[in-house]
C-alpha atoms as a PDB file:
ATOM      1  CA  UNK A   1     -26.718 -24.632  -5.190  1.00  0.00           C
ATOM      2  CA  UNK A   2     -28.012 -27.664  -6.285  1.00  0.00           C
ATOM      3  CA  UNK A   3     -29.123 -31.577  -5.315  1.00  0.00           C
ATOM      4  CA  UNK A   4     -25.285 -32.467  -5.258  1.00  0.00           C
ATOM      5  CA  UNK A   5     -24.608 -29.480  -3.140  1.00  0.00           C
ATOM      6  CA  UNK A   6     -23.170 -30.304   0.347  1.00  0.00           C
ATOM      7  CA  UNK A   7     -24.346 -27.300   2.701  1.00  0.00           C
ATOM      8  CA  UNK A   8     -22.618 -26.308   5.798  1.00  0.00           C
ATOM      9  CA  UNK A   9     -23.217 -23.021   8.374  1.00  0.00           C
ATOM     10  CA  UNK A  10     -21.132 -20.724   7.618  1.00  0.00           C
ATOM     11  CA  UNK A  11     -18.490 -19.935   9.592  1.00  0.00           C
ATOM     12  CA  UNK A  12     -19.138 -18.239  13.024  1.00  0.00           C
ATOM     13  CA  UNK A  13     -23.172 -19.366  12.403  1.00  0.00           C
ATOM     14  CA  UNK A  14     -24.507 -21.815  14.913  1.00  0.00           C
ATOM     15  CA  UNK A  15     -27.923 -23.273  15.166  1.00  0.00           C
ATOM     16  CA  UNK A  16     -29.051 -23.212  18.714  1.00  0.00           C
ATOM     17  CA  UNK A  17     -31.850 -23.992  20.862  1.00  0.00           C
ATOM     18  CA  UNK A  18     -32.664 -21.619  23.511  1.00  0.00           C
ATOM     19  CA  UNK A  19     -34.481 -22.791  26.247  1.00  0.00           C
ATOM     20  CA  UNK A  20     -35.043 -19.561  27.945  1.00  0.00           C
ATOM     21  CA  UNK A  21     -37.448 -18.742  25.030  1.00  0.00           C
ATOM     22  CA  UNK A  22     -38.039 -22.021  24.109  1.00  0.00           C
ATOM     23  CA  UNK A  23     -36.672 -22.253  20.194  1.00  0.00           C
ATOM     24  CA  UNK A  24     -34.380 -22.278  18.054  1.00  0.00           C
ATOM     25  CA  UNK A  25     -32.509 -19.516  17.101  1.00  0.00           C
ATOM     26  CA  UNK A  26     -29.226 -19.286  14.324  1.00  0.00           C
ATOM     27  CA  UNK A  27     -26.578 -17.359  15.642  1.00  0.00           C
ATOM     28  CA  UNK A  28     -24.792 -14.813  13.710  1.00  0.00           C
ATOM     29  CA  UNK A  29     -22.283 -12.685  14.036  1.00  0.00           C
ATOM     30  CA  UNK A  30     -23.784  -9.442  15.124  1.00  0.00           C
ATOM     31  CA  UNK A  31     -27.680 -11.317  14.562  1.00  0.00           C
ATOM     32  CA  UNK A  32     -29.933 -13.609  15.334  1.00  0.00           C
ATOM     33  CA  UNK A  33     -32.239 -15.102  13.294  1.00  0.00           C
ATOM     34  CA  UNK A  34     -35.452 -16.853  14.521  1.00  0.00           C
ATOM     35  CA  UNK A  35     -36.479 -20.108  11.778  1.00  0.00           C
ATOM     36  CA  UNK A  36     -39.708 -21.481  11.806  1.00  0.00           C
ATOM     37  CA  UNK A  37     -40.174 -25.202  12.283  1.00  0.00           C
ATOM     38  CA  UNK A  38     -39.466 -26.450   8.937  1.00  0.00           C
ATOM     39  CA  UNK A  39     -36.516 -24.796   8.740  1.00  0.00           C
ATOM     40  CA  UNK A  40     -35.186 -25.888  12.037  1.00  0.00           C
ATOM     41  CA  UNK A  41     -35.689 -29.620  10.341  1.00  0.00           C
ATOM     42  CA  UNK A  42     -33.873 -28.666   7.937  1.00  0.00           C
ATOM     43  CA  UNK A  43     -31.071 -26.818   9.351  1.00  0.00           C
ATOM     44  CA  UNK A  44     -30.743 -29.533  11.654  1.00  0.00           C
ATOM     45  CA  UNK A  45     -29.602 -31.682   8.485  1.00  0.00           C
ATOM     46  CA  UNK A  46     -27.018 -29.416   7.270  1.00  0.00           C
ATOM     47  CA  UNK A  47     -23.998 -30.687   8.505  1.00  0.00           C
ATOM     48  CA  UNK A  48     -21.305 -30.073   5.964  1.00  0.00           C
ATOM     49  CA  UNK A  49     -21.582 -34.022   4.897  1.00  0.00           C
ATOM     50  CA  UNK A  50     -24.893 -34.517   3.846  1.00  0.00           C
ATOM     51  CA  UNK A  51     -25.748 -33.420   0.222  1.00  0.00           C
ATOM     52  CA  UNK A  52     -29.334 -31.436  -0.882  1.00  0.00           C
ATOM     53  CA  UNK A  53     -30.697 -34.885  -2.039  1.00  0.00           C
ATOM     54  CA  UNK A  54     -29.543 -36.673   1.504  1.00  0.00           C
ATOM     55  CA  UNK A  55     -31.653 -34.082   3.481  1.00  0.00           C
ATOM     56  CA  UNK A  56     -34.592 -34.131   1.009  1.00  0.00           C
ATOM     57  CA  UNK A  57     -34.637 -38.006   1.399  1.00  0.00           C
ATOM     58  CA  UNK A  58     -34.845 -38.071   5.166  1.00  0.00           C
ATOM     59  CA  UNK A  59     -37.487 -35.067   5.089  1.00  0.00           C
ATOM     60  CA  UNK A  60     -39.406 -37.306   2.609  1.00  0.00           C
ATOM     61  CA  UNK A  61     -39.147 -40.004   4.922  1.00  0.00           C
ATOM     62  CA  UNK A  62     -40.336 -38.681   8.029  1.00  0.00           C
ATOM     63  CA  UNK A  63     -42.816 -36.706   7.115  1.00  0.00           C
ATOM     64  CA  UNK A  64     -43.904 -39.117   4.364  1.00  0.00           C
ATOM     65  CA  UNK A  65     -44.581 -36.394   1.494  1.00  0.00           C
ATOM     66  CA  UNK A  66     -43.509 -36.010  -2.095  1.00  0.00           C
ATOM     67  CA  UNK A  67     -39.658 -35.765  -2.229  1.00  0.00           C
ATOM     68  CA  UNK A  68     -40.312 -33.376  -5.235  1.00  0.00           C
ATOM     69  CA  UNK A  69     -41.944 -30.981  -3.605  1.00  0.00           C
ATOM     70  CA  UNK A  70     -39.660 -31.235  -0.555  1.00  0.00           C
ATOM     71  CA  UNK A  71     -36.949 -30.674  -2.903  1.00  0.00           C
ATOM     72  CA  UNK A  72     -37.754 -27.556  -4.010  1.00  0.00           C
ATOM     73  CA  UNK A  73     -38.988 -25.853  -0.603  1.00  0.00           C
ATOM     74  CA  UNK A  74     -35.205 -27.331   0.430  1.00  0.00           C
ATOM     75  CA  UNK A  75     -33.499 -25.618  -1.963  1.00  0.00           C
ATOM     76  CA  UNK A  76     -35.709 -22.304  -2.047  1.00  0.00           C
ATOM     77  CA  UNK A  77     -34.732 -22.046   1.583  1.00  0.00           C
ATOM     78  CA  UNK A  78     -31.114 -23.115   0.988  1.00  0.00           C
ATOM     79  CA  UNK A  79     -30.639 -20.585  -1.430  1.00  0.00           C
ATOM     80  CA  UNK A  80     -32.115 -17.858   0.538  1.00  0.00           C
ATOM     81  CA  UNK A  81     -29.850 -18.930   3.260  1.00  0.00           C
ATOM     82  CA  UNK A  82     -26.812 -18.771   1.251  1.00  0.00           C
ATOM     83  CA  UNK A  83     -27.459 -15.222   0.018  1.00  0.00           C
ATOM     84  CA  UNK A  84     -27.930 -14.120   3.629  1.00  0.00           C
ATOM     85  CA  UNK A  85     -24.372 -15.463   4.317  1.00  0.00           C
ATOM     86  CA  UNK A  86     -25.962 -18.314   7.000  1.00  0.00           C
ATOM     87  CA  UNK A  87     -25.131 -21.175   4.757  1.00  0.00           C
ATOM     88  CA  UNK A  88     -22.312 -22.250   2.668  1.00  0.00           C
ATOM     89  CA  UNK A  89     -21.461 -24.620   0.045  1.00  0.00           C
END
């Protein structure tokens, strides 16, 4: 994965929020996995039509910080997403 990379969920993964608990989980097939907050922003992004460098841009944005460094805490997560079979590419 990399900046030109346009992520998706994978199939049968779905970000929801669930108000009985009151967060956001990412449903799995057979799991569900419980992201913190700035991976909830970011997950929220991942569309399957916005590249790497489209979600860095808008984190940069709103939280007015250093693309760079958003950039690679992006694609760290990303990455470990991918190899956990919750994101695709």
């Amino acid at each position: 994965m990399d900046e030109t990379s346009i992520p998706r969920l994978a199939t049968g993964v779905r970000l929801r929020h669930d108000a009985a608990r009151g967060r956001w989980v990412v449903l799995a097939p057979e799991r569900v996995v419980v992201p913190d907050e700035t991976a909830v922003d970011v997950l929220r992004r991942v569309d399957g039509a916005a590249s790497v460098t489209a979600i860095v841009d808008a984190l940069a944005g709103e939280y007015d910080a250093p693309a760079e460094q958003i950039r690679r805490d992006v694609l760290e997560l990303l990455v470990d997403l991918e190899q956990r079979g919750l994101i695709a590419v």
